[in-house]
PDB file of N, CA and C in Angstrom:
ATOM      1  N   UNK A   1     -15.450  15.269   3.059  1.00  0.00           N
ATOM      2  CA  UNK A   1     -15.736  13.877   3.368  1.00  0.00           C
ATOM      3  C   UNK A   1     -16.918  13.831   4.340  1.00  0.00           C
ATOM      4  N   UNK A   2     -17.946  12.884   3.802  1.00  0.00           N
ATOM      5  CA  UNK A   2     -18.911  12.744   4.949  1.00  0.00           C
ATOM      6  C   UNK A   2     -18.580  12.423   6.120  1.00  0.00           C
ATOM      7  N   UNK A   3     -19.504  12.328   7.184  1.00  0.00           N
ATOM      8  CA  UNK A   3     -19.219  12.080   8.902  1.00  0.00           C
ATOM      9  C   UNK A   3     -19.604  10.464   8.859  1.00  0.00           C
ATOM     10  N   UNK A   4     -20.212   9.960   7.783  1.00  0.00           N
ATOM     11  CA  UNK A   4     -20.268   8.716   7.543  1.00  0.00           C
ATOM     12  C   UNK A   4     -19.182   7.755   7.189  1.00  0.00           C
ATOM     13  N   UNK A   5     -18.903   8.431   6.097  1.00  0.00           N
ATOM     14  CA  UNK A   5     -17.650   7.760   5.670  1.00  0.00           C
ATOM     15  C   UNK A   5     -16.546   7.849   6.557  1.00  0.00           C
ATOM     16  N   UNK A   6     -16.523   9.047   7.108  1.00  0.00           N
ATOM     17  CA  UNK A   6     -15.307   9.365   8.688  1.00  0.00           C
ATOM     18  C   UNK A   6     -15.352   8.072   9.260  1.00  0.00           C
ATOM     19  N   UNK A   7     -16.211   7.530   9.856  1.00  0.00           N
ATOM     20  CA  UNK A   7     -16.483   6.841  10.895  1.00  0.00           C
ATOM     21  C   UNK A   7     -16.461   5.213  10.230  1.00  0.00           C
ATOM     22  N   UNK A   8     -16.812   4.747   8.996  1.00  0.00           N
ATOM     23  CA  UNK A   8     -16.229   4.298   8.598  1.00  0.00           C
ATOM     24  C   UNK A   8     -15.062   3.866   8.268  1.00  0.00           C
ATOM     25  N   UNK A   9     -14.412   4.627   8.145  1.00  0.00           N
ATOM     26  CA  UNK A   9     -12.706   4.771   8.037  1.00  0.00           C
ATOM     27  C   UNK A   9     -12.088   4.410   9.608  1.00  0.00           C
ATOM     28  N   UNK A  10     -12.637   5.104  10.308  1.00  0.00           N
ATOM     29  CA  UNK A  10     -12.130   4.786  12.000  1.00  0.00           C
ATOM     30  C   UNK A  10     -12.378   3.461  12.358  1.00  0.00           C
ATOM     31  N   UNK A  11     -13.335   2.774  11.956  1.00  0.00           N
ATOM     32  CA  UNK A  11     -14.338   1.450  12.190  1.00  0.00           C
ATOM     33  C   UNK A  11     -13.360   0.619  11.400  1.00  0.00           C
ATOM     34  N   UNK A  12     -13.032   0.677  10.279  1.00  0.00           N
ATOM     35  CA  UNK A  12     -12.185  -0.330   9.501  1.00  0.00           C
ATOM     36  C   UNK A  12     -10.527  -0.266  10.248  1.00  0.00           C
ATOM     37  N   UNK A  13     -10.203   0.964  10.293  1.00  0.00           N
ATOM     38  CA  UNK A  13      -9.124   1.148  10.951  1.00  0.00           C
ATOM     39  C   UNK A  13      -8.622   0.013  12.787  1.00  0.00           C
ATOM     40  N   UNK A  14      -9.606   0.244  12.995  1.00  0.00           N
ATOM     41  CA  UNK A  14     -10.061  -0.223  14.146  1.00  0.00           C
ATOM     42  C   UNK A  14      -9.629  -1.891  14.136  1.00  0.00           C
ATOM     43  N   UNK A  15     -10.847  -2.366  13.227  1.00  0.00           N
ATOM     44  CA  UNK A  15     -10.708  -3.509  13.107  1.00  0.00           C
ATOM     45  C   UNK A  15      -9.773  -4.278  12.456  1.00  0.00           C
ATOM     46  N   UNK A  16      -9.256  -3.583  11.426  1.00  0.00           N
ATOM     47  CA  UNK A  16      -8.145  -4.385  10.545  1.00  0.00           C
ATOM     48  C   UNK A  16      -7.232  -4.077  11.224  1.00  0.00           C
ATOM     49  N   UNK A  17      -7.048  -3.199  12.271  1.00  0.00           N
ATOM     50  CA  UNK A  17      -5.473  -3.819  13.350  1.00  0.00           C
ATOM     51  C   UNK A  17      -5.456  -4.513  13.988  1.00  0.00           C
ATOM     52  N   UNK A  18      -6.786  -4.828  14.742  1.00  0.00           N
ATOM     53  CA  UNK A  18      -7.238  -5.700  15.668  1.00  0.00           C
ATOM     54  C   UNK A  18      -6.875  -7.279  15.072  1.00  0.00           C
ATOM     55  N   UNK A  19      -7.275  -7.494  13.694  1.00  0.00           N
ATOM     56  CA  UNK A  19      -7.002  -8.551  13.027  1.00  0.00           C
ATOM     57  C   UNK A  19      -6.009  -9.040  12.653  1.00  0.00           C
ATOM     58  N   UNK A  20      -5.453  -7.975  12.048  1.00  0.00           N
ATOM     59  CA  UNK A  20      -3.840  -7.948  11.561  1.00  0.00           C
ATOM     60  C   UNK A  20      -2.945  -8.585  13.067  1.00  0.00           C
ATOM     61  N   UNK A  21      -3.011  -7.834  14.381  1.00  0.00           N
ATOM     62  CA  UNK A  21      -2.626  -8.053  15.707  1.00  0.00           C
ATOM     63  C   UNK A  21      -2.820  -9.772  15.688  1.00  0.00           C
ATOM     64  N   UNK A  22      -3.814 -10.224  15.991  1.00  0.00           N
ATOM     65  CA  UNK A  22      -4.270 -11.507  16.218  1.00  0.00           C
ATOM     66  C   UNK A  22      -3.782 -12.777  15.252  1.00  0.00           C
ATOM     67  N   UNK A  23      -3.577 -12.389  14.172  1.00  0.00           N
ATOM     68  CA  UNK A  23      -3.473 -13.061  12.586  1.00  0.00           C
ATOM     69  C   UNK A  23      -1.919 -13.469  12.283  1.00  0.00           C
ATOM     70  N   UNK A  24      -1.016 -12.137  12.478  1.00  0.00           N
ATOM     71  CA  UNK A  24      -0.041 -12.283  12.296  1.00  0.00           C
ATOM     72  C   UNK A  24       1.077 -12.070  12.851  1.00  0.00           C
ATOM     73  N   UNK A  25       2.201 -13.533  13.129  1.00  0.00           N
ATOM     74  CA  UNK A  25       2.680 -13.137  14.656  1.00  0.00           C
ATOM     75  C   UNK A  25       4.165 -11.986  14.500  1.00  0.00           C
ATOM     76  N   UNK A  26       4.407 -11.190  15.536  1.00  0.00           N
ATOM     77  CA  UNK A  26       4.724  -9.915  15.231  1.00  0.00           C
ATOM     78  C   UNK A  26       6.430 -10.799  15.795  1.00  0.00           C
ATOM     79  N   UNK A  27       7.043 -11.874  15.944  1.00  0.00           N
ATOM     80  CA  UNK A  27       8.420 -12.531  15.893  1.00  0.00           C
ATOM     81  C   UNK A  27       8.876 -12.481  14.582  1.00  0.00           C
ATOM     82  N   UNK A  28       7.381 -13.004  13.703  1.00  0.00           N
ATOM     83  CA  UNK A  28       7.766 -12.739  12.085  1.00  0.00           C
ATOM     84  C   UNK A  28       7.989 -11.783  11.067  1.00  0.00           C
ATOM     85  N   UNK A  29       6.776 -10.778  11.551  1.00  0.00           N
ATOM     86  CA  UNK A  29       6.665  -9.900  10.384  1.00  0.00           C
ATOM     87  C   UNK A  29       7.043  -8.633  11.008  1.00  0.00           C
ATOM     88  N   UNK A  30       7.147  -8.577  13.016  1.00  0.00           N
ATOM     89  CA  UNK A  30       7.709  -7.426  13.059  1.00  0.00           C
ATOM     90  C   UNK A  30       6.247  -6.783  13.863  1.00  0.00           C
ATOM     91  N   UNK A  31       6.342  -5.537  14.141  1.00  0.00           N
ATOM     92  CA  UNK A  31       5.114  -4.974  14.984  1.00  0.00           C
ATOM     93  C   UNK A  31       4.269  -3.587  13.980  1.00  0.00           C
ATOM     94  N   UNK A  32       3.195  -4.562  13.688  1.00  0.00           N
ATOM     95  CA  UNK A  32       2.453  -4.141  12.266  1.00  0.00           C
ATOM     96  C   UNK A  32       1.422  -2.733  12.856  1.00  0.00           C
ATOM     97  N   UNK A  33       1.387  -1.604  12.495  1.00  0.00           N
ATOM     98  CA  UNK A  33       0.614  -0.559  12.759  1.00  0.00           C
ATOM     99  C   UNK A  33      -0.504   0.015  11.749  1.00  0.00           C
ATOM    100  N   UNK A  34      -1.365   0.078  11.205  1.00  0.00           N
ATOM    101  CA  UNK A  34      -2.807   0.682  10.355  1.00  0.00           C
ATOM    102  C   UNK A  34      -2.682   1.980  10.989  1.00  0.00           C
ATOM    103  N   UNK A  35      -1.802   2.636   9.738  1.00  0.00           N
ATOM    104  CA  UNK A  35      -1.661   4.219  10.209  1.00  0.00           C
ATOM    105  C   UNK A  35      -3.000   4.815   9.263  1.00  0.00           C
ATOM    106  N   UNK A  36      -3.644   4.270   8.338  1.00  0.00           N
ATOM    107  CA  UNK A  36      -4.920   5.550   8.112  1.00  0.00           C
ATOM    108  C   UNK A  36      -5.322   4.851   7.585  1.00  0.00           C
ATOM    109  N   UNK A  37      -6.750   4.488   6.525  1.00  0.00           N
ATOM    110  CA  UNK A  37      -7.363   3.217   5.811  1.00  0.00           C
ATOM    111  C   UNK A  37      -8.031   4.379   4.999  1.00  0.00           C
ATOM    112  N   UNK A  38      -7.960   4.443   3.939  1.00  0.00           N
ATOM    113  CA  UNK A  38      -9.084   5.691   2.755  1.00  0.00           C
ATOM    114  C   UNK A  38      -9.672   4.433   2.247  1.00  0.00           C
ATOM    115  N   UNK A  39     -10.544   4.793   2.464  1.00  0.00           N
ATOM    116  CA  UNK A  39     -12.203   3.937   1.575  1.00  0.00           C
ATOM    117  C   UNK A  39     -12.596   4.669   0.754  1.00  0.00           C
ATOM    118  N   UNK A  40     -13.051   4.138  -0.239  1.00  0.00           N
ATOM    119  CA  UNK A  40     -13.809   4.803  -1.821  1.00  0.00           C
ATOM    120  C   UNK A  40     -15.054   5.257  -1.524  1.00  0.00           C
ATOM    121  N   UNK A  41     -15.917   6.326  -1.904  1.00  0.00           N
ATOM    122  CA  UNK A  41     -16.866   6.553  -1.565  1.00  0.00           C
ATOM    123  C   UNK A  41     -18.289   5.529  -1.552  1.00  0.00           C
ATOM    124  N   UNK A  42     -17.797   4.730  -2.745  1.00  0.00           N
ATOM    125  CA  UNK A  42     -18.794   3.697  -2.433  1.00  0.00           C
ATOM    126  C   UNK A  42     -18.541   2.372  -2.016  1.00  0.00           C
ATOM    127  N   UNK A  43     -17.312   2.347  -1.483  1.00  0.00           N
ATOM    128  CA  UNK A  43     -17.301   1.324  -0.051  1.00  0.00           C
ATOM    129  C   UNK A  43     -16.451  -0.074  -0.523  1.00  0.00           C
ATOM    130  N   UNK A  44     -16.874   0.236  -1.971  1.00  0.00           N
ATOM    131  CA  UNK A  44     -16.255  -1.148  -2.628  1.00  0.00           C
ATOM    132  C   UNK A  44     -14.501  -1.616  -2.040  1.00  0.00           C
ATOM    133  N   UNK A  45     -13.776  -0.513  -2.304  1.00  0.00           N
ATOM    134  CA  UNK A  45     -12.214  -0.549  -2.013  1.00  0.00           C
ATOM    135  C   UNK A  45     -11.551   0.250  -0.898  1.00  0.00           C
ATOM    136  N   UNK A  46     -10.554  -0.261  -0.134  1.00  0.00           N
ATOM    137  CA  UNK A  46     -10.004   0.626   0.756  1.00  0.00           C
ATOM    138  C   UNK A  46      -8.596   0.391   0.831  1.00  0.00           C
ATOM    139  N   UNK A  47      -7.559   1.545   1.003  1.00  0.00           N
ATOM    140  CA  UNK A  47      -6.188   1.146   1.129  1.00  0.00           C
ATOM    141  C   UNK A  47      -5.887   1.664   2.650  1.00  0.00           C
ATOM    142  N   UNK A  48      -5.510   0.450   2.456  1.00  0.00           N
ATOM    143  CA  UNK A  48      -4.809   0.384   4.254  1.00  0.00           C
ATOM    144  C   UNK A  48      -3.498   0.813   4.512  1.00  0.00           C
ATOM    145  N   UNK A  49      -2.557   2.356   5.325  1.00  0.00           N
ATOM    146  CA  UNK A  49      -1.450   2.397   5.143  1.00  0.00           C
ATOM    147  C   UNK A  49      -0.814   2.102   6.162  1.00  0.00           C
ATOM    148  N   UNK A  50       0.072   1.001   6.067  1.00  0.00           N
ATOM    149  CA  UNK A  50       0.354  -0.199   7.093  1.00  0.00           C
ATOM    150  C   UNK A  50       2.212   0.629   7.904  1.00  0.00           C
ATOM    151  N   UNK A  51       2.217   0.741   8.902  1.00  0.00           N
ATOM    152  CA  UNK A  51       3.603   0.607   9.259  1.00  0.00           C
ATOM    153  C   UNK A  51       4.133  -0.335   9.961  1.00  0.00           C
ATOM    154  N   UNK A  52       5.411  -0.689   9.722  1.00  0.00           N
ATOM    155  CA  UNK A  52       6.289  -1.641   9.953  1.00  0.00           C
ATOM    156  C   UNK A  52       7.252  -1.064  11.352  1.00  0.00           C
ATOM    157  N   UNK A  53       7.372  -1.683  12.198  1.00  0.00           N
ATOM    158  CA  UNK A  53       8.551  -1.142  13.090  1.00  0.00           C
ATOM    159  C   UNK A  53       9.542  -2.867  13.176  1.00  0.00           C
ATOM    160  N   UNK A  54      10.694  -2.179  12.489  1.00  0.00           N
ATOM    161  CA  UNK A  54      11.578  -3.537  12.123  1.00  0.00           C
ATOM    162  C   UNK A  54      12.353  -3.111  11.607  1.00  0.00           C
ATOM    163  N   UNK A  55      13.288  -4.755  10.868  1.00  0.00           N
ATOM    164  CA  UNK A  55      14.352  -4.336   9.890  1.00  0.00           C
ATOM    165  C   UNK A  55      13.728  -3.849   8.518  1.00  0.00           C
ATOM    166  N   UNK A  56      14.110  -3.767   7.085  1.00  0.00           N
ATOM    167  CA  UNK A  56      13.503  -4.000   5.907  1.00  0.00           C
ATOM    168  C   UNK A  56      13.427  -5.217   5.495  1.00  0.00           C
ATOM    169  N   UNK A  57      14.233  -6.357   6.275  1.00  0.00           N
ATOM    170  CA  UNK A  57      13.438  -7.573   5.664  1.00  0.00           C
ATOM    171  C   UNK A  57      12.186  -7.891   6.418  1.00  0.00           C
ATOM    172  N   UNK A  58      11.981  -7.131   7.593  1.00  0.00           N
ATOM    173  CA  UNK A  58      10.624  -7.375   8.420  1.00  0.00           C
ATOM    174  C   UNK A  58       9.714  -7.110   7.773  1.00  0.00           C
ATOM    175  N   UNK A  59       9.595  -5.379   6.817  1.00  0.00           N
ATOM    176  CA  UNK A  59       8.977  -5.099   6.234  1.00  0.00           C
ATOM    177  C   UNK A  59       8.995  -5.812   5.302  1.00  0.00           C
ATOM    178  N   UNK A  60       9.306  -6.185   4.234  1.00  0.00           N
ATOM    179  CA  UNK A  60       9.373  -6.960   3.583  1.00  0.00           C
ATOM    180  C   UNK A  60       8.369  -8.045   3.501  1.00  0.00           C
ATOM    181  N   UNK A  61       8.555  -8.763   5.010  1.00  0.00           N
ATOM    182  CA  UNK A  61       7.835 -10.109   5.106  1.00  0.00           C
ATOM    183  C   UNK A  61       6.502  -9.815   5.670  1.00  0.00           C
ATOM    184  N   UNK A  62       6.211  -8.754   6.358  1.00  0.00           N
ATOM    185  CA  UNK A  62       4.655  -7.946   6.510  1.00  0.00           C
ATOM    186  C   UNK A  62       4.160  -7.933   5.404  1.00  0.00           C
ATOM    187  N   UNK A  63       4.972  -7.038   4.777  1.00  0.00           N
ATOM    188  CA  UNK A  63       3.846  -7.155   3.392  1.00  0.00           C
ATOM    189  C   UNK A  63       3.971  -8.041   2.476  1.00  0.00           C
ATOM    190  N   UNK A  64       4.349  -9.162   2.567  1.00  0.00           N
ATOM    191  CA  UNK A  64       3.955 -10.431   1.569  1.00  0.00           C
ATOM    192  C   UNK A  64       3.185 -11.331   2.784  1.00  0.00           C
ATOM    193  N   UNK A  65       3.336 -11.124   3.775  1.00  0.00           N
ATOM    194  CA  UNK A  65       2.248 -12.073   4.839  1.00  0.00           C
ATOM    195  C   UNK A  65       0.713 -11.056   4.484  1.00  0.00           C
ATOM    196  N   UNK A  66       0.736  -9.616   4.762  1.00  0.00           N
ATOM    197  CA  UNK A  66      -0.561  -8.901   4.469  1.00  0.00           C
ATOM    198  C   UNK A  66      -1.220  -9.066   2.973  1.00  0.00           C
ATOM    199  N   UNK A  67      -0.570  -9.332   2.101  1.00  0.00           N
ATOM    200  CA  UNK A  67      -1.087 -10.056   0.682  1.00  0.00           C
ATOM    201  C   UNK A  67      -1.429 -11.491   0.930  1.00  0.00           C
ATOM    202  N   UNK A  68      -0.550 -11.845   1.148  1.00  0.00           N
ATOM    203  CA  UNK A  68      -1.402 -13.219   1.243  1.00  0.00           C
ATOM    204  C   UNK A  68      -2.143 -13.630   2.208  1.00  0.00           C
ATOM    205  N   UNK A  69      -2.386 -12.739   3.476  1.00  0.00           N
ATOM    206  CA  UNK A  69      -3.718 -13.427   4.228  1.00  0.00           C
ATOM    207  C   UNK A  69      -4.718 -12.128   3.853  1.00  0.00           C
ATOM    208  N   UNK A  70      -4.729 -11.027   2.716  1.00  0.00           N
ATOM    209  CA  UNK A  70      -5.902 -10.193   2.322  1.00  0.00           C
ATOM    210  C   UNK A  70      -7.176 -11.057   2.519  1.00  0.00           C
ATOM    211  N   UNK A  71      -7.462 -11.612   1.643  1.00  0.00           N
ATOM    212  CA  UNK A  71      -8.359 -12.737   1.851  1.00  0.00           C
ATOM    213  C   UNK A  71      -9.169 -12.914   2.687  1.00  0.00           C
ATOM    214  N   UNK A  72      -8.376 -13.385   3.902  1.00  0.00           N
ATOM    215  CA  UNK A  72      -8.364 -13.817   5.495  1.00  0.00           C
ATOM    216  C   UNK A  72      -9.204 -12.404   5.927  1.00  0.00           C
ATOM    217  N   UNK A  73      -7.911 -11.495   5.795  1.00  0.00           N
ATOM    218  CA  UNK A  73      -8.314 -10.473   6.928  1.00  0.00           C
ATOM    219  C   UNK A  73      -9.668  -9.696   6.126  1.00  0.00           C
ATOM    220  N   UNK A  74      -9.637  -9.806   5.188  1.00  0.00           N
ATOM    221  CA  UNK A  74     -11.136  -9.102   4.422  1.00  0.00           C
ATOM    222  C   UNK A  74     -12.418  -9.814   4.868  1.00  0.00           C
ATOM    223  N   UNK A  75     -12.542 -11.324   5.254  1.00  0.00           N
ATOM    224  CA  UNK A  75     -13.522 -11.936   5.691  1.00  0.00           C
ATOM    225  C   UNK A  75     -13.785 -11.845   7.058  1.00  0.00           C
ATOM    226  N   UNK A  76     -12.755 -11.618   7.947  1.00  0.00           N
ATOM    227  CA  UNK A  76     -12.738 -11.496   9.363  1.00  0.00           C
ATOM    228  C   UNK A  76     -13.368  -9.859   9.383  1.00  0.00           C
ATOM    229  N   UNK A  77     -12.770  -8.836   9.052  1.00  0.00           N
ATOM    230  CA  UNK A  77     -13.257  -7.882   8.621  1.00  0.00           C
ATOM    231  C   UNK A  77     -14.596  -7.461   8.373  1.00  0.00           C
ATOM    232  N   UNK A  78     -14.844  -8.336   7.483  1.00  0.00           N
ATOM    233  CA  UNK A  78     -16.813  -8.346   6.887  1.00  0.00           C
ATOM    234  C   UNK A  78     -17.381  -8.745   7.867  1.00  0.00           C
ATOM    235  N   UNK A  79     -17.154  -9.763   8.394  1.00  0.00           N
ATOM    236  CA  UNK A  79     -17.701 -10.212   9.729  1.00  0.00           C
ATOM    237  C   UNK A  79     -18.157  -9.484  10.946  1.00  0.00           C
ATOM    238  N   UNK A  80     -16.866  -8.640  11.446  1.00  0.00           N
ATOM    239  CA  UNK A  80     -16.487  -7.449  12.449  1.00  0.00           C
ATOM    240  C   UNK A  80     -17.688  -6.654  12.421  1.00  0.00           C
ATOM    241  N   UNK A  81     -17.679  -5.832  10.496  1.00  0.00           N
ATOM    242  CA  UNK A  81     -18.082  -4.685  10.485  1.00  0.00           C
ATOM    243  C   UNK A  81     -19.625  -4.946   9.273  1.00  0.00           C
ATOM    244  N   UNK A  82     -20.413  -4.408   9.802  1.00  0.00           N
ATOM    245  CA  UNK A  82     -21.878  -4.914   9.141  1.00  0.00           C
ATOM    246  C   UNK A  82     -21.697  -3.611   8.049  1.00  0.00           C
ATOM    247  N   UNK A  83     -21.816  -3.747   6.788  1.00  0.00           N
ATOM    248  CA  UNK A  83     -21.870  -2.918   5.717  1.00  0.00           C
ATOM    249  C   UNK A  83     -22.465  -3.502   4.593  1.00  0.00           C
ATOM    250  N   UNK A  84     -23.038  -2.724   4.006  1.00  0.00           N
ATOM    251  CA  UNK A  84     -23.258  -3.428   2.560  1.00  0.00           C
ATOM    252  C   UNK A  84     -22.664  -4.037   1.818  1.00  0.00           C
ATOM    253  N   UNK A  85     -21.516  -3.168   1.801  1.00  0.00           N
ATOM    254  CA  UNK A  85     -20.080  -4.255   0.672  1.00  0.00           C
ATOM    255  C   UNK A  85     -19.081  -4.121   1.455  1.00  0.00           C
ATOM    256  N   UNK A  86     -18.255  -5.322   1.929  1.00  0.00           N
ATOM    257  CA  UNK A  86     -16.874  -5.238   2.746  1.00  0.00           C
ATOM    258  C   UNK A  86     -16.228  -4.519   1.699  1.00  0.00           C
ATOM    259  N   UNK A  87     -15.145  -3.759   1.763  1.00  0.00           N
ATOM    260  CA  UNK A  87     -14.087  -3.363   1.234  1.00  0.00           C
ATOM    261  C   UNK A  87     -13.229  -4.014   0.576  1.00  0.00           C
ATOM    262  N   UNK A  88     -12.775  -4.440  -0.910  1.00  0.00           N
ATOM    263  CA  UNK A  88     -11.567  -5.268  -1.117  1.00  0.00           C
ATOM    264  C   UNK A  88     -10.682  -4.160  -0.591  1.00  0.00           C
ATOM    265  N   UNK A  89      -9.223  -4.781   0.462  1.00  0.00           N
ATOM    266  CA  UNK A  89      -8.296  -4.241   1.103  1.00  0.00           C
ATOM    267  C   UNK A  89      -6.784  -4.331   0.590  1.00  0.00           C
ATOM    268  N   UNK A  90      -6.424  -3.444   0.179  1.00  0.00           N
ATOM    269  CA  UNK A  90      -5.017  -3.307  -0.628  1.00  0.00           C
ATOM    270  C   UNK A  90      -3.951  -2.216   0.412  1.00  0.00           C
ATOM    271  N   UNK A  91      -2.847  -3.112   0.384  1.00  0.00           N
ATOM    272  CA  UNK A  91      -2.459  -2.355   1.697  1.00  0.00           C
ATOM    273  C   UNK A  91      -0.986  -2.150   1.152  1.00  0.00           C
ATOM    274  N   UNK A  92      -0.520  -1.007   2.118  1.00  0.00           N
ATOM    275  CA  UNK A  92       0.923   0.040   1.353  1.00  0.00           C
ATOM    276  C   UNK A  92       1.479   0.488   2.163  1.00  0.00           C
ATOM    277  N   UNK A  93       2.431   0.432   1.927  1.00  0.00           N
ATOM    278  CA  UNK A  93       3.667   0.103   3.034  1.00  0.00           C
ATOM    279  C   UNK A  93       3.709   2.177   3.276  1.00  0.00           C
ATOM    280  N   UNK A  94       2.921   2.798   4.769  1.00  0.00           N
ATOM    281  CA  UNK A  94       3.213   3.975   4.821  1.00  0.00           C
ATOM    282  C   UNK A  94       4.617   4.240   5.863  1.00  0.00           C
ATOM    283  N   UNK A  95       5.524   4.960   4.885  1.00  0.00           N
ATOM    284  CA  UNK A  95       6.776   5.542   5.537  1.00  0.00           C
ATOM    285  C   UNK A  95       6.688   6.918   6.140  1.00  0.00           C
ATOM    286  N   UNK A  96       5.896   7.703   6.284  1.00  0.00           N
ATOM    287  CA  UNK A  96       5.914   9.089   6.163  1.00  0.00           C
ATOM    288  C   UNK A  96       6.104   8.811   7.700  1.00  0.00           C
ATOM    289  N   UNK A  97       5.857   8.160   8.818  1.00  0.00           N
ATOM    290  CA  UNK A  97       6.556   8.398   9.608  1.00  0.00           C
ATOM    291  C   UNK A  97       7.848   8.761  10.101  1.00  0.00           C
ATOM    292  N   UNK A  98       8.367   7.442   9.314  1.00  0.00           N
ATOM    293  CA  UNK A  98      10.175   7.656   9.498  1.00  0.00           C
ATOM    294  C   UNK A  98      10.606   8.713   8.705  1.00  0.00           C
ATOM    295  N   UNK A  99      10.214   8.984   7.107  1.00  0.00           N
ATOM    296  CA  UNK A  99      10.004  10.256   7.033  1.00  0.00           C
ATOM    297  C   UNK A  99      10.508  11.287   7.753  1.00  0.00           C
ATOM    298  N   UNK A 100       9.152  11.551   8.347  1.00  0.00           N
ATOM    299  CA  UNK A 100       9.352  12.995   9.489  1.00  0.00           C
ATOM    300  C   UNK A 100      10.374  12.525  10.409  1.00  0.00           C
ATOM    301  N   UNK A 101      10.541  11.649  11.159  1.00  0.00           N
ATOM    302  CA  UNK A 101      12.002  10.943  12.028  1.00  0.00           C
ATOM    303  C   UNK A 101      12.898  12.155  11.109  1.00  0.00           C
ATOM    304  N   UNK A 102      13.099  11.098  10.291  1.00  0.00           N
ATOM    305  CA  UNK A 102      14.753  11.606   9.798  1.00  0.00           C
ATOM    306  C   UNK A 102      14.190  13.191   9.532  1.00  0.00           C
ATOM    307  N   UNK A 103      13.469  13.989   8.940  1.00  0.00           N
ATOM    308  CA  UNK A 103      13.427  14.964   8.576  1.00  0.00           C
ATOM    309  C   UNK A 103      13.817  16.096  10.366  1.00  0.00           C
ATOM    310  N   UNK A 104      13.325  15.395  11.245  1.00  0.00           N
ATOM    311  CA  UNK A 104      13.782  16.403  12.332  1.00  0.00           C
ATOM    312  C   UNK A 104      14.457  15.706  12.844  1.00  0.00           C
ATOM    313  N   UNK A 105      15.241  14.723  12.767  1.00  0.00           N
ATOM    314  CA  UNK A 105      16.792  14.220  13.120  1.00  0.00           C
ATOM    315  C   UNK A 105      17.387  15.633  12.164  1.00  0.00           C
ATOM    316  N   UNK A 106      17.269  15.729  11.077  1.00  0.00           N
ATOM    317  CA  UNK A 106      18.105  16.739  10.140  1.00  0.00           C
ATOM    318  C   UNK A 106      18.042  17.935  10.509  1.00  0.00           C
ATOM    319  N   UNK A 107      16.915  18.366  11.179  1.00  0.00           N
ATOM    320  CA  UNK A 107      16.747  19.871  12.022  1.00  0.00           C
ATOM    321  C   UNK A 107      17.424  20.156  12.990  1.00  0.00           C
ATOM    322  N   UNK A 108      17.091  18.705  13.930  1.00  0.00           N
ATOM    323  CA  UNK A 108      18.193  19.428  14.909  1.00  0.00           C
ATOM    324  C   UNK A 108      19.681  19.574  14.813  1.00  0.00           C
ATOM    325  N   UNK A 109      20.244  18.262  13.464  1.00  0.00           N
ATOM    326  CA  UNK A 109      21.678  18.181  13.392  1.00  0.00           C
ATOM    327  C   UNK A 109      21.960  19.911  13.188  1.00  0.00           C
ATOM    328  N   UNK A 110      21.168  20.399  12.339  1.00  0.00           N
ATOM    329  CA  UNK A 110      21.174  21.651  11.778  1.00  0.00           C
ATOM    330  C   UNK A 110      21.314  22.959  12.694  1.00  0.00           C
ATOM    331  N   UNK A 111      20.416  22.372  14.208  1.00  0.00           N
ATOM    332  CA  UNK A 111      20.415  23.625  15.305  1.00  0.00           C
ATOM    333  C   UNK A 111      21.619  23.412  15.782  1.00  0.00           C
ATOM    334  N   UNK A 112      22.009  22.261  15.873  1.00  0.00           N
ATOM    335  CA  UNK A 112      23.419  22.095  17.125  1.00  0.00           C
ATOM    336  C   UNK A 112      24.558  22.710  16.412  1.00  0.00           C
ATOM    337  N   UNK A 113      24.530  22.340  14.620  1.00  0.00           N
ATOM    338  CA  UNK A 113      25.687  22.909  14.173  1.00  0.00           C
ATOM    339  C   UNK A 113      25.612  24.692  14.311  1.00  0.00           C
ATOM    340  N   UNK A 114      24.215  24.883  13.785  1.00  0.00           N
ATOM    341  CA  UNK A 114      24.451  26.531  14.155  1.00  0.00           C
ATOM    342  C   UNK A 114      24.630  27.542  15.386  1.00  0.00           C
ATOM    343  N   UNK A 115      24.229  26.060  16.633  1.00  0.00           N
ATOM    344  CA  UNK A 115      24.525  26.710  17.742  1.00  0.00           C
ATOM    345  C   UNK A 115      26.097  26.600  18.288  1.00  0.00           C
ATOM    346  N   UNK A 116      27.144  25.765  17.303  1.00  0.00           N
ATOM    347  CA  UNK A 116      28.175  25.454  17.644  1.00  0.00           C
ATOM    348  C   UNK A 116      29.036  26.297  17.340  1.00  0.00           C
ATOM    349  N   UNK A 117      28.575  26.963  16.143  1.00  0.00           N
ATOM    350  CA  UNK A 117      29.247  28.518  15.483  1.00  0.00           C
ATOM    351  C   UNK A 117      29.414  29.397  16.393  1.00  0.00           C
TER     352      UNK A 117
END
């Protein structure tokens, strides 16, 4: 990956939380995080991988509030960040956090039982 496109990615990252933060209030949808943003090499598209800290209907309502203000936050966005082509922004619900949670919740259940032997 170029050092261009890197920095790009950090720059969108940047800003589409900043927006997301401001845009959408976190009583509703919960406390919204832009865990990584991959942009296409030619700039046209980027997926945003969004985390949720909430219930699953929080999540839930994040990501039907982040679809329907795409729009919004893609123009605020273009605005932010001077590029040739804003990014259309398609965004996906990333779990791999909780993920790893539970995966070393399961490690340690695993040390205590073998240290209980």
């Amino acid at each position: 990956m170029s050092l261009r496109l890197q920095r790009v990615r950090e720059l969108l990252k940047r800003e589409i939380g900043e927006v997301i933060r401001r845009q959408l209030p976190v009583e509703e949808v919960g406390l919204i995080n832009v865990n990584d943003v991959d942009v296409a090499p030619n700039l046209h598209n980027a997926t945003v991988f969004i985390g949720v800290l909430g219930g699953e209907a929080q999540k839930k309502r994040a990501m039907e509030a982040l679809e329907e203000s795409r729009k919004r936050i893609q123009g605020y966005v273009g605005r932010a960040v001077v590029l040739k082509y804003t990014p259309q922004l398609r965004f996906v619900l990333d779990e791999s956090v909780e993920r790893g949670n539970r995966i070393l919740r399961l490690l340690d259940e695993l040390e205590k039982s073998s240290s209980d032997s």
